[in-house]
Protein backbone atom coordinates (compact mmCIF):
# COMPACT_ATOMS: atom_id res chain seq x y z
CA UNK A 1 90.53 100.33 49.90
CA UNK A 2 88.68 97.64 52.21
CA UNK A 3 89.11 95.43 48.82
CA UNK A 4 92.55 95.85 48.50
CA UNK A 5 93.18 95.30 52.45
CA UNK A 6 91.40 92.08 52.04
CA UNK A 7 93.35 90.68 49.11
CA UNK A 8 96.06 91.37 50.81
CA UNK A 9 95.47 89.81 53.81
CA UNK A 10 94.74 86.26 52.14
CA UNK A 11 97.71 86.82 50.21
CA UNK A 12 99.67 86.99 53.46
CA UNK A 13 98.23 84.09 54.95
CA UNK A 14 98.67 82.09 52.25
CA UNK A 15 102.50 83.00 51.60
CA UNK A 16 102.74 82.64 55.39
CA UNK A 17 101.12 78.95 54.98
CA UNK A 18 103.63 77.91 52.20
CA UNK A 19 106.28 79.23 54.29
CA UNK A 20 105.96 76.45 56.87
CA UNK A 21 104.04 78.61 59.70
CA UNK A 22 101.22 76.48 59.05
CA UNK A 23 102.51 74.99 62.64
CA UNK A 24 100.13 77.37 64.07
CA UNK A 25 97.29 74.88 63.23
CA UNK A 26 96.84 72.64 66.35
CA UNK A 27 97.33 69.18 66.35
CA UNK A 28 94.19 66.89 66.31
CA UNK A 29 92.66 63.40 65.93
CA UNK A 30 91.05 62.98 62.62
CA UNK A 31 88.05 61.61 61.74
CA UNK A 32 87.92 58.62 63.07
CA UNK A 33 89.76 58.97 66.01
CA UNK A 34 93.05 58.40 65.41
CA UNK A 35 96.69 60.29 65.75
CA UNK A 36 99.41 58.77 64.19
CA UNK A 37 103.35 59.33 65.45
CA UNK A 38 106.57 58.03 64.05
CA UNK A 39 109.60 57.92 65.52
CA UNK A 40 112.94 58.04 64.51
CA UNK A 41 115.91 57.72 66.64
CA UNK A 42 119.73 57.88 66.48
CA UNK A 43 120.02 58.41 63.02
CA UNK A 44 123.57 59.63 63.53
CA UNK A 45 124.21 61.50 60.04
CA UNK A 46 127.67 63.07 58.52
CA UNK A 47 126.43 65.07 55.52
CA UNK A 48 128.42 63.57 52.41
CA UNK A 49 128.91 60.12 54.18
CA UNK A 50 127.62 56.96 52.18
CA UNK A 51 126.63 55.47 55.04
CA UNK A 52 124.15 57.88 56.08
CA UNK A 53 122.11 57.32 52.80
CA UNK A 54 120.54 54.28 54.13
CA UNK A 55 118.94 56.54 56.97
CA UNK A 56 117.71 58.90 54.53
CA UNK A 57 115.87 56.19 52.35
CA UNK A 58 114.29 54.59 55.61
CA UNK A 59 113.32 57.32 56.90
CA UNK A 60 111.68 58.66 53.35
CA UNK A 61 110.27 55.12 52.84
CA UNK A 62 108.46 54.99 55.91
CA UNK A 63 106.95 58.63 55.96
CA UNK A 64 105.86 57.43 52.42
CA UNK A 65 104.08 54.48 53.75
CA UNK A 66 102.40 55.72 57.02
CA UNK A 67 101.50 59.38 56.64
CA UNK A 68 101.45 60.19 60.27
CA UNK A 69 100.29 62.93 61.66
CA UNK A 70 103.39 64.00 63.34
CA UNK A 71 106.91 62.96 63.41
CA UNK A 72 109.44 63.02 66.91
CA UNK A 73 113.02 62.70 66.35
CA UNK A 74 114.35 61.76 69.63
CA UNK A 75 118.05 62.72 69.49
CA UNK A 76 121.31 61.85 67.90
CA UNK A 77 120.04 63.21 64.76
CA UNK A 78 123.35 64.57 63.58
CA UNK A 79 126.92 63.12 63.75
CA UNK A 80 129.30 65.41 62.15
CA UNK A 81 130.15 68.57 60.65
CA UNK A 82 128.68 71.46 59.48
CA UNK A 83 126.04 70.01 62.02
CA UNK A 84 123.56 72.54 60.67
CA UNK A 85 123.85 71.62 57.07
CA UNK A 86 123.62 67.49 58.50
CA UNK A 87 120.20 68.52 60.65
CA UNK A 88 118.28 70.34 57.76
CA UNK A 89 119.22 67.43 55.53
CA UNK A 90 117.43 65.16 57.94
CA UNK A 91 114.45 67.20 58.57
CA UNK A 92 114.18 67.98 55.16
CA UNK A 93 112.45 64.25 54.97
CA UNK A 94 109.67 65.45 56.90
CA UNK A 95 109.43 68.74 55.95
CA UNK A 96 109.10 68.27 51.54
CA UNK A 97 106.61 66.32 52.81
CA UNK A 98 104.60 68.76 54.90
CA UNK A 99 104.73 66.77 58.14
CA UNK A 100 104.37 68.22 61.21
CA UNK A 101 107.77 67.26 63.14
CA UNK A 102 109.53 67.89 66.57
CA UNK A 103 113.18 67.50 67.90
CA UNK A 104 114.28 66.15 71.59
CA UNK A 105 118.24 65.97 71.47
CA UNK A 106 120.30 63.34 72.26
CA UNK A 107 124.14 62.98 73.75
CA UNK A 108 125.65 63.76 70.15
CA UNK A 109 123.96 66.25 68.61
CA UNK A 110 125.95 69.23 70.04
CA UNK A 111 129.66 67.68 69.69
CA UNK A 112 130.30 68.76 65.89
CA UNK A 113 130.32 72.78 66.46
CA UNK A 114 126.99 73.59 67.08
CA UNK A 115 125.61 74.29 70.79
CA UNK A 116 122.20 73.03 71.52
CA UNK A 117 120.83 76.48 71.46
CA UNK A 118 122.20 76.85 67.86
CA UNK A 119 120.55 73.70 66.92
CA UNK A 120 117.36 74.76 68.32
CA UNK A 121 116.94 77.59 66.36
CA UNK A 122 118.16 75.35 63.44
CA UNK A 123 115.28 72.93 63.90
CA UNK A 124 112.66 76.18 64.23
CA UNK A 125 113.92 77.71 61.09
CA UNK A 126 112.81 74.72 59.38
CA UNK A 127 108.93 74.79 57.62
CA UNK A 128 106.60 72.43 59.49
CA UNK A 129 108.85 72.27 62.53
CA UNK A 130 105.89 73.02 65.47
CA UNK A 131 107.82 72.59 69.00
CA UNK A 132 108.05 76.62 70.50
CA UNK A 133 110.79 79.05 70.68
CA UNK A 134 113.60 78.50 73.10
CA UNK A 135 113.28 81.84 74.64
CA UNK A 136 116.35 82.37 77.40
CA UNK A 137 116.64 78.37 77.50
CA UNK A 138 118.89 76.44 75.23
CA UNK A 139 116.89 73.40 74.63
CA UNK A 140 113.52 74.16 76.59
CA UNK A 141 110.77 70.91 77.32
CA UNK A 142 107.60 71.58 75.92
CA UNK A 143 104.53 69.95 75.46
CA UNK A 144 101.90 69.32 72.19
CA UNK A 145 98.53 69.16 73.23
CA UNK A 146 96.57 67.05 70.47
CA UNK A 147 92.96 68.28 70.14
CA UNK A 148 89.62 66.36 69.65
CA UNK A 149 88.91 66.06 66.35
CA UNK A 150 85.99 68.42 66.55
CA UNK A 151 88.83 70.66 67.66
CA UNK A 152 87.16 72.12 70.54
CA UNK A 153 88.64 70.77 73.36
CA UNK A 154 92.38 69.43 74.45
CA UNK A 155 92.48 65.01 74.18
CA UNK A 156 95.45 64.00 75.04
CA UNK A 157 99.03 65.35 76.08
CA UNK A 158 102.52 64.82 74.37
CA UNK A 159 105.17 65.68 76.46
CA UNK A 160 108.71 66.28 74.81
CA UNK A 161 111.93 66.43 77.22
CA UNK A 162 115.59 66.79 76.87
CA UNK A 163 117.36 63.94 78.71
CA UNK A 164 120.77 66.19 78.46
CA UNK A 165 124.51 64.56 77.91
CA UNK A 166 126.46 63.72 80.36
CA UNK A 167 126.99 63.82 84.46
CA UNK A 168 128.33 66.73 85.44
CA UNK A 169 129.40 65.55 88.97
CA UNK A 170 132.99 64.33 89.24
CA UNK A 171 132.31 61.40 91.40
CA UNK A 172 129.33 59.97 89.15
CA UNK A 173 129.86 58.60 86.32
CA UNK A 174 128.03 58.07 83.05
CA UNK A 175 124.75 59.87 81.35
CA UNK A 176 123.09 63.22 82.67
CA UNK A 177 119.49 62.91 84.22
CA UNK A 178 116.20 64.44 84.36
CA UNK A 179 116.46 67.36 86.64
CA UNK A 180 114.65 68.07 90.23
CA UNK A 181 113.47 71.16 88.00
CA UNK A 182 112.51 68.75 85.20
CA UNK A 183 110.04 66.33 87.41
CA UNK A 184 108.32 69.55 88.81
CA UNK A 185 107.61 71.14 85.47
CA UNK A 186 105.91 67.99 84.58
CA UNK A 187 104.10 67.73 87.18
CA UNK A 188 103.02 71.30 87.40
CA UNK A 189 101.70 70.81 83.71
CA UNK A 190 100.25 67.57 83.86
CA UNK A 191 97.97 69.05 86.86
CA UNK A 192 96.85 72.10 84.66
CA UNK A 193 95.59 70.07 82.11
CA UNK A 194 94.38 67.17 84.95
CA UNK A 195 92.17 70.46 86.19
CA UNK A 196 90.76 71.38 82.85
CA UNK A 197 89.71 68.53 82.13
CA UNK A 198 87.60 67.84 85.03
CA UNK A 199 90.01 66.08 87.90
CA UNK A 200 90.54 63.24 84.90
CA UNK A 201 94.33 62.54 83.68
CA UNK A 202 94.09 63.34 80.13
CA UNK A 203 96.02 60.48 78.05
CA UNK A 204 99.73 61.40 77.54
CA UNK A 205 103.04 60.21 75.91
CA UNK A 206 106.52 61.42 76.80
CA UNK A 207 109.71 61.47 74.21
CA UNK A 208 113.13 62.02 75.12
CA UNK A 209 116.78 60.43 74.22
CA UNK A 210 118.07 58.69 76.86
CA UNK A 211 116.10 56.12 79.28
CA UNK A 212 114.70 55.99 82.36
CA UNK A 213 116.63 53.57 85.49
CA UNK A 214 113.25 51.95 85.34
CA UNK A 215 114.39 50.76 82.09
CA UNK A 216 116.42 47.79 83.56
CA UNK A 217 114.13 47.48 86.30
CA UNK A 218 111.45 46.42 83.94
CA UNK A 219 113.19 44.41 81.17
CA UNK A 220 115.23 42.01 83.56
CA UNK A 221 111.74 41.34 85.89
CA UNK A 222 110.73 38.33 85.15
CA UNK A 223 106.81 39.36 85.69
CA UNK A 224 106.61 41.73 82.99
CA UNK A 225 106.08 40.77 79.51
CA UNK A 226 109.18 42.24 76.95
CA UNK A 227 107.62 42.54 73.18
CA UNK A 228 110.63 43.62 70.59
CA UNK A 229 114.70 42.93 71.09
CA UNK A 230 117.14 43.45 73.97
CA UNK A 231 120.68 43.17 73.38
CA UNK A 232 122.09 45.55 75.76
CA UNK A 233 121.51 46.64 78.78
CA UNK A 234 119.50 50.06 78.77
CA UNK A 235 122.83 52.99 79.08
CA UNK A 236 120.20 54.81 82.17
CA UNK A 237 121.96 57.87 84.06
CA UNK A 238 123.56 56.28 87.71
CA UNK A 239 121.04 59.03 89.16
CA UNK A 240 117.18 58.77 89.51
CA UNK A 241 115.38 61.62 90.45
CA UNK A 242 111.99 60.62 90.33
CA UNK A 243 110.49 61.24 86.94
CA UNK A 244 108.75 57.70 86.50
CA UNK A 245 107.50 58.49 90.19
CA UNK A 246 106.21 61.78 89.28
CA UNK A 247 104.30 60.18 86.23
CA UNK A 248 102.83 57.20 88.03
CA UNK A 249 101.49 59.59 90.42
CA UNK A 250 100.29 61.71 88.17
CA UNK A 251 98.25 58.82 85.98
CA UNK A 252 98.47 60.31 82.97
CA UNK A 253 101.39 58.55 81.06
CA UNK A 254 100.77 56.09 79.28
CA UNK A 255 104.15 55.66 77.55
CA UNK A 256 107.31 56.69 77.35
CA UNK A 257 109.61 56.25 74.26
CA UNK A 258 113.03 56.61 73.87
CA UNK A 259 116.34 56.07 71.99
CA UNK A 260 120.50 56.32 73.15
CA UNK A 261 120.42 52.12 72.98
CA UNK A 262 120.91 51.04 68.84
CA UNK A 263 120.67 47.65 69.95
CA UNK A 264 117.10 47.70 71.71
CA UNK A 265 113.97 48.14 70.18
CA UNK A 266 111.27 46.66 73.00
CA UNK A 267 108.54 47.74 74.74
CA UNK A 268 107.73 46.51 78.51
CA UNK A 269 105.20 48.01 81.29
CA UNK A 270 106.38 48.32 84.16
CA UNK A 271 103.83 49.52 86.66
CA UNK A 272 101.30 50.29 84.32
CA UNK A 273 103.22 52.58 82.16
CA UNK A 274 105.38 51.26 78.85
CA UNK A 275 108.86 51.90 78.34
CA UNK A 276 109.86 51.45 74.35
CA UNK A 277 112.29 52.32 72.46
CA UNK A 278 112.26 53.75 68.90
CA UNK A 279 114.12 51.20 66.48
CA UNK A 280 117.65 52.73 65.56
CA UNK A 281 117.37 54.42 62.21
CA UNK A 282 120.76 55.23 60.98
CA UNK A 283 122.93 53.72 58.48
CA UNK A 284 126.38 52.13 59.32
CA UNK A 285 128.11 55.34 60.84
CA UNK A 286 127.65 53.94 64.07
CA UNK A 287 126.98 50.86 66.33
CA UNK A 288 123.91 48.89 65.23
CA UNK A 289 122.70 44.99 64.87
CA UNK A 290 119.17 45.76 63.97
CA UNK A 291 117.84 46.54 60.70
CA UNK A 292 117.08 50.63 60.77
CA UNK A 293 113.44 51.52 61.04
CA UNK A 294 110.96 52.94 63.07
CA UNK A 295 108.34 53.03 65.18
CA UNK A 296 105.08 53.65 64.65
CA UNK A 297 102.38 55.07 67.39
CA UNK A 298 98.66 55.37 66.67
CA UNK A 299 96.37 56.87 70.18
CA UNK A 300 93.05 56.12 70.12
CA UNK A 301 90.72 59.30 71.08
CA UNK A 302 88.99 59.39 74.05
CA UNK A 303 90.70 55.64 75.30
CA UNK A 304 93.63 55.44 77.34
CA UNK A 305 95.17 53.09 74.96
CA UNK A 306 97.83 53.01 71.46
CA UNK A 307 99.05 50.64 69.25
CA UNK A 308 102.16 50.80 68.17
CA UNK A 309 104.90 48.50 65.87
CA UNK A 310 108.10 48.85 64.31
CA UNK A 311 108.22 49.33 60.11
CA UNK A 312 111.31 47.91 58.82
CA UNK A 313 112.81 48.71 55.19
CA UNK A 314 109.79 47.09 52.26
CA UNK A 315 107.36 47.82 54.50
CA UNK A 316 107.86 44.83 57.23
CA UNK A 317 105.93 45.29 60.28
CA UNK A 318 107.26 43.55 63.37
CA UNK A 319 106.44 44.06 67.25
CA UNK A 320 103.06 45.15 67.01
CA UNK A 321 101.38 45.45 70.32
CA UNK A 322 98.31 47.12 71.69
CA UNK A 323 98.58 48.62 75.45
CA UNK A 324 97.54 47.68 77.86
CA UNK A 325 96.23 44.51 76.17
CA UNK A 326 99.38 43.43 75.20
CA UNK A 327 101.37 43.51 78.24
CA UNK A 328 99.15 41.75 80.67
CA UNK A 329 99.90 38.19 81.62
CA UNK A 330 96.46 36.54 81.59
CA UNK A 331 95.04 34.47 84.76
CA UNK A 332 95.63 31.03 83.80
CA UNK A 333 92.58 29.85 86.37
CA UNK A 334 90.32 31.52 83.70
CA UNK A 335 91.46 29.31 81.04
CA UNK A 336 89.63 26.54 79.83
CA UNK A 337 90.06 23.12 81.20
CA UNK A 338 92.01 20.89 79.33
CA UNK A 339 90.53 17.68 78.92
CA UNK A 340 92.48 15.45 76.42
């Protein structure tokens, strides 16, 4: 009988691994040290549009060539009806693959007759899908600690929000913020694990859709030092509430990425902390004068650095930068004298 119980029980865990609930296996640096994320952004589909096969293909060609460890779609992932049907298509990519993957939404995703709690439960349904269940909350923030790659203790902190839609105050106009609520979570959470690992920030990334105010701060400062393209002014909510604050305070951020603008792809620190964008992925059913793509992040464990670069369709790598190296003007008195 103990025979039969134990045959069983392998057979269970090994239908329940091919059934995509191997998301119970913690994320962790491998062995040599290294995570690697993707990041694709504002792919924009309609299922049984042309145009959308030239997201698919990117997006398959560059899970093909960097095998990351994880992939973040940060928002307008869908762009039509049946909105299900166009979501599953797209994580399908990472999924056949056996990718871990998560989902932040954008300003689009819930305008083609699905609500954001319907495409939550979408995205969980789908094998290798590893963000947690909604619970009472339509489209809950939640974080992915990554382990050492000994496993045994946490490394570093991803921190995946959703940057909502639209004001909802009559007299402001524009894109919907990061909540009061929002800022405190994070900060609640990025104390825990500040505690448990001594009173030392552990390493973190954050992922959402739509940027930060601090956005346009940064790229028009003529101190800072811009790495990628900028061809529109970042489309920030009229309302800050703090967030960058909260994670400067904090000191564990060491990036945050987003999407929302097709027509940027940079990165730029501002106060110590980069703001990037992914590089727009779609095909032609929207806006867009950049070649899709995406970009590519690779943390470093135990450093409080990443590089990261954009991979562009044949495998073209562009932007590559290393932070904080990268974005630090150097002191010209330390430069050698010049003598011809």
């Amino acid at each position: 009988m103990k025979k039969i119980s134990l045959t069983l029980t392998l057979c269970l865990a090994f239908l329940i691994t091919l059934s995509g609930y191997a998301q119970v296996i913690p994320l962790k640096f491998n062995a040599n040290g290294e995570f690697k994320i993707v990041q694709f952004t504002d792919i924009h589909f309609k299922y049984n549009n042309p145009a959308s096969e030239a997201a698919l293909s990117r997006i398959k060609e560059v899970l093909d060539a960097e095998h990351p460890d994880l992939v973040v779609f940060t928002g307008d992932l869908v762009y039509s009806a049946p909105a299900d049907v166009a979501m599953r298509t797209v994580l399908d990519c990472a999924s056949s693959r056996n990718i871990p993957f998560v989902v932040t939404f954008g300003n689009h995703d819930d305008e083609h007759g699905k609500t954001r709690a319907e495409l939550y439960d979408v995205v969980r349904s789908v094998s290798y899908n590893i963000q947690p269940d909604r619970g009472a909350v339509d489209s809950p923030d939640y974080i992915l600690p990554l382990k050492s790659s000994d496993g045994k203790k946490d490394a570093a902190v991803l921190y995946c929000l959703d940057s909502h839609s639209y004001s909802k105050l009559p007299d402001v106009k524009g894109y919907g913020w990061l909540t009061f609520d929002q800022v405190n979570w994070y900060r609640r959470q990025s104390a825990d694990y500040t505690a448990k690992n001594g009173g030392k920030p552990l390493p973190a990334l954050v992922f959402f859709h739509i940027p930060l105010p601090e956005y346009n701060e940064a790229a028009s400062n003529e101190n800072t030092i811009l790495h990628g393209t900028r061809m529109e002014k970042a489309c920030a909510p009229a309302v800050n509430t703090g967030m960058f604050t909260a994670m400067k305070e904090a000191g564990d951020v060491m990036g945050v990425f987003v999407g929302h603008d097709h027509d940027n792809d940079y990165s730029v620190m501002w106060n110590g902390i980069v703001l990037a964008y992914g590089r727009f992925t779609g095909g032609n059913t929207e806006y867009n004068h950049l070649l899709n793509g995406a970009r590519v992040i690779v943390l470093k464990e135990g450093e409080r650095t990443f590089s990261t670069w954009i991979r562009l369709k044949g495998g073209k790598i562009v932007n590559s930068t290393v932070f904080p190296d990268s974005y630090v003007k150097d002191d010209w008195r330390k430069r050698p004298l010049v003598t011809e």
